[in-house]
C-alpha atoms as a PDB file:
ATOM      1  CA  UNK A   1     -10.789  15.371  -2.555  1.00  0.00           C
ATOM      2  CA  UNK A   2      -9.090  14.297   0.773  1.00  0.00           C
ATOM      3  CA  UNK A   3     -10.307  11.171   0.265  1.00  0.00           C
ATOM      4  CA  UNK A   4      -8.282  11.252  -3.366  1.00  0.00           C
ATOM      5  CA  UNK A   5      -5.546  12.251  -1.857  1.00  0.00           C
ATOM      6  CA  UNK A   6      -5.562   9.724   0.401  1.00  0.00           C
ATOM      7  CA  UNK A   7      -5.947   6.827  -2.052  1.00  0.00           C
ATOM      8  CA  UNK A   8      -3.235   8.359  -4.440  1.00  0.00           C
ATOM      9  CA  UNK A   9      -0.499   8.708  -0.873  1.00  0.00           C
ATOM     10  CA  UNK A  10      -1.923   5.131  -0.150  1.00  0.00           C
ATOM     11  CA  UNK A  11      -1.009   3.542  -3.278  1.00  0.00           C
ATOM     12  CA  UNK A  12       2.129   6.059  -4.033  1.00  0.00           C
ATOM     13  CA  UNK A  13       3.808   4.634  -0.576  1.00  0.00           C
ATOM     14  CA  UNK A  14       3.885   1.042  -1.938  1.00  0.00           C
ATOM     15  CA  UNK A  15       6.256   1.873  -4.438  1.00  0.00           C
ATOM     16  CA  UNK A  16       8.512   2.576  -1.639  1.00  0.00           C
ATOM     17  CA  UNK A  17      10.220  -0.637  -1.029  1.00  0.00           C
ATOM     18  CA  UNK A  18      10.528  -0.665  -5.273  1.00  0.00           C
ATOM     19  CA  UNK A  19      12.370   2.810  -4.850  1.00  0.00           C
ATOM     20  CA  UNK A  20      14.507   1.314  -2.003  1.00  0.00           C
ATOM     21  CA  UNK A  21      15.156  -1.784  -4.020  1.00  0.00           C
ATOM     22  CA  UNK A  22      16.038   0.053  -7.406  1.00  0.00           C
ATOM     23  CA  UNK A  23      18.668   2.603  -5.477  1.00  0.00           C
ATOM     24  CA  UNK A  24      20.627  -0.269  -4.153  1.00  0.00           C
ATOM     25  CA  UNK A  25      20.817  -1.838  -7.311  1.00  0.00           C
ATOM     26  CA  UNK A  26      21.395   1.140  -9.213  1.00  0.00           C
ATOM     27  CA  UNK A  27      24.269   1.999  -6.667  1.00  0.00           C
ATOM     28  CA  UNK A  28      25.754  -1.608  -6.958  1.00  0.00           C
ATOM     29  CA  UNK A  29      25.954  -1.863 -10.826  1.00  0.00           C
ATOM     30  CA  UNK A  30      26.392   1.782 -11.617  1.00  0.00           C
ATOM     31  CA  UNK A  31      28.390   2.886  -8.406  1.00  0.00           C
ATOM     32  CA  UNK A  32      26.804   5.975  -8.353  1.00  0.00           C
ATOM     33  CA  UNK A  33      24.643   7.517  -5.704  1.00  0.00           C
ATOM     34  CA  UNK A  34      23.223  11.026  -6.875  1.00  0.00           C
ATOM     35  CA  UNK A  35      20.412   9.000  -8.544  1.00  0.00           C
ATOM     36  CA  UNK A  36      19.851   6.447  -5.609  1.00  0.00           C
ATOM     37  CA  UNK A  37      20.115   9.424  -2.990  1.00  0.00           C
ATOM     38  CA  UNK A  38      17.041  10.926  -5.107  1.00  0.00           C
ATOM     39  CA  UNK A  39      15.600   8.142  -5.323  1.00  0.00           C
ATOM     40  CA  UNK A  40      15.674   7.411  -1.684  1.00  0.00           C
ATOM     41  CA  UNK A  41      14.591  10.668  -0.853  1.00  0.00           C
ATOM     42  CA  UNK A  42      11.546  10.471  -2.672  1.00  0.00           C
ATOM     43  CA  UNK A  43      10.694   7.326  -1.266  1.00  0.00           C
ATOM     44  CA  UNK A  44      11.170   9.033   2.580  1.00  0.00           C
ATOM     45  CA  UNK A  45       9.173  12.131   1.153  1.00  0.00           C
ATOM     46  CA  UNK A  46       6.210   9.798   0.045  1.00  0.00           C
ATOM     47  CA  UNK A  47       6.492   7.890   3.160  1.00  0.00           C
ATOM     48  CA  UNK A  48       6.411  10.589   5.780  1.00  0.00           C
ATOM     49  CA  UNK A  49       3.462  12.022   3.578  1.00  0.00           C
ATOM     50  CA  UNK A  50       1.900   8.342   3.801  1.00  0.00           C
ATOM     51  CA  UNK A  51       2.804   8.045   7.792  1.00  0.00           C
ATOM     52  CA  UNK A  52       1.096  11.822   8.346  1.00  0.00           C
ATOM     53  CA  UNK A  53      -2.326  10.964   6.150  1.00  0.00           C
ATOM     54  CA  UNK A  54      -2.376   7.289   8.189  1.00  0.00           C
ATOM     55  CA  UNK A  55      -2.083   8.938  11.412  1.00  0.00           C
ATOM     56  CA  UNK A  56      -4.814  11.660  10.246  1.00  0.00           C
ATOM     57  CA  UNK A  57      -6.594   9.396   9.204  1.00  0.00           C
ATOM     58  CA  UNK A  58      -6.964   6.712  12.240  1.00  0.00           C
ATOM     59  CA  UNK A  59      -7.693   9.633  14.668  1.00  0.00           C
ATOM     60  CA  UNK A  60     -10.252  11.304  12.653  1.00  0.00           C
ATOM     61  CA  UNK A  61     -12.457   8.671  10.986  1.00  0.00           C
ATOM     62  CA  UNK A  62     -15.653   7.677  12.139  1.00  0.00           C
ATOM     63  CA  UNK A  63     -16.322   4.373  13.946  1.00  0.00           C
ATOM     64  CA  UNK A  64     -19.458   2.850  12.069  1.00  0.00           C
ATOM     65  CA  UNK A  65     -20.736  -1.102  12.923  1.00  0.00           C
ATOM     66  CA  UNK A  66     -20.612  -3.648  10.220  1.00  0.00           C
ATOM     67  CA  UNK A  67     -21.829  -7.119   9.896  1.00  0.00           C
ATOM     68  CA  UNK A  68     -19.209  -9.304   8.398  1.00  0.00           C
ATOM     69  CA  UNK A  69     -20.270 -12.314   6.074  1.00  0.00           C
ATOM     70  CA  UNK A  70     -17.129 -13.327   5.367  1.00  0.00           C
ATOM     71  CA  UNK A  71     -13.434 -12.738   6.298  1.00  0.00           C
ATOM     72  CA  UNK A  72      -9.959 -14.541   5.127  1.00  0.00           C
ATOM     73  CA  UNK A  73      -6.600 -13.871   5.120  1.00  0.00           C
ATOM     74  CA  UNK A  74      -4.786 -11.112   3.065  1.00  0.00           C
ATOM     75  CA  UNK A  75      -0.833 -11.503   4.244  1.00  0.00           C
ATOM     76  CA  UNK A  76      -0.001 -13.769   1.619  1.00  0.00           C
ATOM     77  CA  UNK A  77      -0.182 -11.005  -1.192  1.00  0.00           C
ATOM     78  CA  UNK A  78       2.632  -9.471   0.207  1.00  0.00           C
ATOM     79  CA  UNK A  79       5.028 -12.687  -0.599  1.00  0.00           C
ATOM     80  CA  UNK A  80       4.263 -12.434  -4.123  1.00  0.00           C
ATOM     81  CA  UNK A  81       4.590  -8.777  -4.138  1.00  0.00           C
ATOM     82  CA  UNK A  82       8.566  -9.526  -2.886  1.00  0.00           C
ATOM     83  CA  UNK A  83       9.399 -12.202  -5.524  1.00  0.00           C
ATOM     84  CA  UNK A  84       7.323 -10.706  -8.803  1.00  0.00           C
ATOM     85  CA  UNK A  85       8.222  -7.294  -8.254  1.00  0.00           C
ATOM     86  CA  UNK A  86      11.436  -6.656  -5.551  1.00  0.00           C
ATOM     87  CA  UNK A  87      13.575  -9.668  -6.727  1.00  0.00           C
ATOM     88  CA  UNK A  88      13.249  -8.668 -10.288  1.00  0.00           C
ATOM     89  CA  UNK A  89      14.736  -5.051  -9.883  1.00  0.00           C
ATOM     90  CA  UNK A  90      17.920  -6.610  -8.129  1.00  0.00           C
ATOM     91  CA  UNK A  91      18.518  -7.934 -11.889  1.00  0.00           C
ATOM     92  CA  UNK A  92      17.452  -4.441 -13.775  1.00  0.00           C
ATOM     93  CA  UNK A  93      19.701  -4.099 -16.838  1.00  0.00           C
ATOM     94  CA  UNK A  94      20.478  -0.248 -16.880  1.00  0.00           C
ATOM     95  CA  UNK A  95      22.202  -0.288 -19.795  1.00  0.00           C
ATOM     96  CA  UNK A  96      18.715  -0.161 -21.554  1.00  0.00           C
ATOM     97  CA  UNK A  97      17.373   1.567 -18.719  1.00  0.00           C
ATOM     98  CA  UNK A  98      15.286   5.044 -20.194  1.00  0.00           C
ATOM     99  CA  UNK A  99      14.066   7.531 -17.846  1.00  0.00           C
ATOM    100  CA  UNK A 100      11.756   8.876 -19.842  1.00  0.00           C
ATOM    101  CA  UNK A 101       9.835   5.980 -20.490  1.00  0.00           C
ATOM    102  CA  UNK A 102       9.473   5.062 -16.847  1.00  0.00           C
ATOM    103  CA  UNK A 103       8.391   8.600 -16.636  1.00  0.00           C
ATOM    104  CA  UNK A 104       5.488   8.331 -18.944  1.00  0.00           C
ATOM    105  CA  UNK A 105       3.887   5.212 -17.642  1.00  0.00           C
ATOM    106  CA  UNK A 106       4.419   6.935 -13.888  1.00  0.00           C
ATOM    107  CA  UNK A 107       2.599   9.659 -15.047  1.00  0.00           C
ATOM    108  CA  UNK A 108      -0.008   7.353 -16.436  1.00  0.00           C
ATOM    109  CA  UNK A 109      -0.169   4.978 -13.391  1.00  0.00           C
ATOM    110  CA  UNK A 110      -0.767   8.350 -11.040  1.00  0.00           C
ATOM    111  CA  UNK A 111      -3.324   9.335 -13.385  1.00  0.00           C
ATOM    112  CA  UNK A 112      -5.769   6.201 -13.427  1.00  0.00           C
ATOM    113  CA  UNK A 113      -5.316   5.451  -9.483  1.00  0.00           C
ATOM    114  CA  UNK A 114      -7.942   7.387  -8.125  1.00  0.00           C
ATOM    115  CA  UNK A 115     -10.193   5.248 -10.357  1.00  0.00           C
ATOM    116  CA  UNK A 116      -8.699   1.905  -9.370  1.00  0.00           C
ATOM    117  CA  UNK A 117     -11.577   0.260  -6.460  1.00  0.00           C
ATOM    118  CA  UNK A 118      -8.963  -2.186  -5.512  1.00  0.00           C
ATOM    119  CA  UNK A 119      -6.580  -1.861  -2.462  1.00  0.00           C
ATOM    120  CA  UNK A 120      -3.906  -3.923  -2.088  1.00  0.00           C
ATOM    121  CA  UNK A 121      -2.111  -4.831   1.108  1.00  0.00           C
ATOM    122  CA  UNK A 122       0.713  -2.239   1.620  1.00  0.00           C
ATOM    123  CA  UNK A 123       4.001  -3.880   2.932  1.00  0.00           C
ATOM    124  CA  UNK A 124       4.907  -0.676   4.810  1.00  0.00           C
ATOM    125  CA  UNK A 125       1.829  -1.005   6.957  1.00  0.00           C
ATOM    126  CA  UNK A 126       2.715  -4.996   7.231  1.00  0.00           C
ATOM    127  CA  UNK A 127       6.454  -4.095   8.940  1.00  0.00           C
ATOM    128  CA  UNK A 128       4.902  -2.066  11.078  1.00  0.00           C
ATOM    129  CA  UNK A 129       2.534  -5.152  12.900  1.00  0.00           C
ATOM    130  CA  UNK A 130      -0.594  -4.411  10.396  1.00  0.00           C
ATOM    131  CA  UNK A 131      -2.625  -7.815   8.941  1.00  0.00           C
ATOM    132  CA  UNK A 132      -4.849  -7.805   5.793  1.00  0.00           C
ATOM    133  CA  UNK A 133      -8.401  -9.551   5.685  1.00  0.00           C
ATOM    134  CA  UNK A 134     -10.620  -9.557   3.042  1.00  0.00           C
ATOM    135  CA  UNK A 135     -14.336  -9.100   3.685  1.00  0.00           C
ATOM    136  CA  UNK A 136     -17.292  -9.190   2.808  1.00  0.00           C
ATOM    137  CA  UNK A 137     -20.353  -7.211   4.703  1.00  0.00           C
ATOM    138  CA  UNK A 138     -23.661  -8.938   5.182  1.00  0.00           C
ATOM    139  CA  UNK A 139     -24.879  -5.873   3.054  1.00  0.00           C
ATOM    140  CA  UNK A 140     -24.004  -7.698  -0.110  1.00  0.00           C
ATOM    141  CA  UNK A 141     -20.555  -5.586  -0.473  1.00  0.00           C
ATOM    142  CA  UNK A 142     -17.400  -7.240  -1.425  1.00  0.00           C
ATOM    143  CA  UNK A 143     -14.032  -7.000  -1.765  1.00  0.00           C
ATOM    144  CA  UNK A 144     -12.552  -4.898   1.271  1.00  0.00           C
ATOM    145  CA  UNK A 145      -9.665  -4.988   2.571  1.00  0.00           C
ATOM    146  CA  UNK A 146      -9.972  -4.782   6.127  1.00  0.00           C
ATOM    147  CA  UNK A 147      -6.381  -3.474   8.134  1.00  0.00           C
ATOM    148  CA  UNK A 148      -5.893  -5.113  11.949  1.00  0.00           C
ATOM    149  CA  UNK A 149      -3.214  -5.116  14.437  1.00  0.00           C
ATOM    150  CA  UNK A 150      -5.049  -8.135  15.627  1.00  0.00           C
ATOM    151  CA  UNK A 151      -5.134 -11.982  14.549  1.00  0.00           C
ATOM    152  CA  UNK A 152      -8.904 -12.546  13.135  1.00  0.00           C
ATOM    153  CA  UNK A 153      -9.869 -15.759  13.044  1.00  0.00           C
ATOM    154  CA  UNK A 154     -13.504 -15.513  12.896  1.00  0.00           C
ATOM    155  CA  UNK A 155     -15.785 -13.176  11.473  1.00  0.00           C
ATOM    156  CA  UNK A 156     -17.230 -12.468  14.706  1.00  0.00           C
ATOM    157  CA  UNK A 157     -14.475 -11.393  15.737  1.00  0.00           C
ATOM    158  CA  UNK A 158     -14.984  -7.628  13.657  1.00  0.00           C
ATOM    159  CA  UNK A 159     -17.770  -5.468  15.046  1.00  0.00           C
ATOM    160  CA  UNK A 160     -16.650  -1.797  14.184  1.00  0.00           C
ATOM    161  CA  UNK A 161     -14.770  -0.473  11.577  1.00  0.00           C
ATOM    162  CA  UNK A 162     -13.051   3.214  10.247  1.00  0.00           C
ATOM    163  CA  UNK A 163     -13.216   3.746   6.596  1.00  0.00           C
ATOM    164  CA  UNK A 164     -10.073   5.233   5.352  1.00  0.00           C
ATOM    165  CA  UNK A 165     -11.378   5.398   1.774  1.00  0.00           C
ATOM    166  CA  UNK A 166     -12.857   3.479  -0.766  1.00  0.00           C
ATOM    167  CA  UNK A 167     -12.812  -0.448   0.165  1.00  0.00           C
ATOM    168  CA  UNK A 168     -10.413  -0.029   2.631  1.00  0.00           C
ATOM    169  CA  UNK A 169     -11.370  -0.432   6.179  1.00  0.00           C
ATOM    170  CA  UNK A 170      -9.290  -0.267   9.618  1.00  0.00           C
ATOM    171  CA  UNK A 171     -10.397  -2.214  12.645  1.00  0.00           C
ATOM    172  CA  UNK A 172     -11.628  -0.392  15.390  1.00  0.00           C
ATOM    173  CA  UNK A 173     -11.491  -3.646  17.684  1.00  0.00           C
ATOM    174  CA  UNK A 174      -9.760  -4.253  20.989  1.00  0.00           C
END
C-alpha cells in the first residue's frame, strides 16, 4: 500500500511544474487568480506531500548491493518534458477550455498509475541537484531509473542502492 502511495505522490508531483505553468497562463489571459491560487495550492499541497514521502523514504529504505550491467544518462528527458508539455500550456486557448473534461481523464490518469512500471525522471527532484541513470542489473532486470546526487560515469561506479518503489532506485553511494 505505502509503496502505492508512494508511486501515485511520485508521479502526482510531476504535474507540478504543469500546475505552475497553467496558473500563470491562466492569470495572464484571463486576469483572474481564484483559479490559479487553487491551482497553485494544489501543486504546494502535492509537493510538500511528495517532499515528506521522499524524505521518509531515503531514511527508511534498505541499502541492498547490486551489480550494474549497464548505466546511461537520464537528464535529457527532462528537456523534452519542458518543450512538449510546459511550452505548450503558455499557448492554452481557454476559451475552449472544459473543466470537466480535464477532470475525467485526471481521474483516469490517477486510476491506471499504480499499474504504470515506468518512472520517469521528475524535474522537481532535478532542481533540487538529483541526476537520472538508467540501468540495468547483471540479474537480467531492466529499465530502472536509478536517482544520484553524484555524476556516474561508469557502472562501477554504483555498488548499493535504496529501492523507493517499483524500478526506481536511489544511490546509496558516497
Amino acid at each position: 500500500m505505502l509503496n502505492t502511495l508512494s508511486k501515485i505522490i511520485y508521479n502526482l508531483s510531476m504535474a507540478v511544474p504543469l500546475f505552475c505553468t497553467f496558473a500563470i497562463t491562466w492569470y495572464i489571459k484571463k486576469d483572474d487568480y481564484i483559479i490559479p491560487l487553487s491551482i497553485i495550492g494544489i501543486g504546494a499541497l502535492i509537493s510538500v506531500l511528495f517532499i515528506i514521502m521522499f524524505i521518509y523514504g531515503k531514511k527508511n529504505m534498505s541499502s541492498m548491493p547490486i551489480r550494474v550491467s549497464d548505466i546511461s544518462p537520464n537528464d535529457g528527458w527532462l528537456v523534452g518534458y519542458v518543450i512538449s508539455y510546459l511550452l505548450p500550456f503558455g499557448n492554452l486557448a481557454f476559451e475552449d477550455f472544459n473543466i470537466i473534461v480535464c477532470a475525467v481523464i485526471a481521474i483516469i490518469l490517477l486510476c491506471l498509475l499504480p499499474f504504470f512500471n515506468d518512472n520517469p525522471p521528475n524535474l522537481l527532484l532535478f532542481i533540487v541537484g538529483y541526476h537520472f541513470y538508467q540501468i540495468s542489473a547483471e540479474n537480467g532486470i531492466s529499465g530502472y531509473l536509478l536517482l544520484s546526487k553524484r555524476k556516474l560515469r561508469r557502472k562501477q561506479d554504483i555498488k548499493v542502492v535504496g529501492q523507493m518503489f517499483d524500478y526506481l532506485l536511489l544511490d546509496r553511494g558516497k
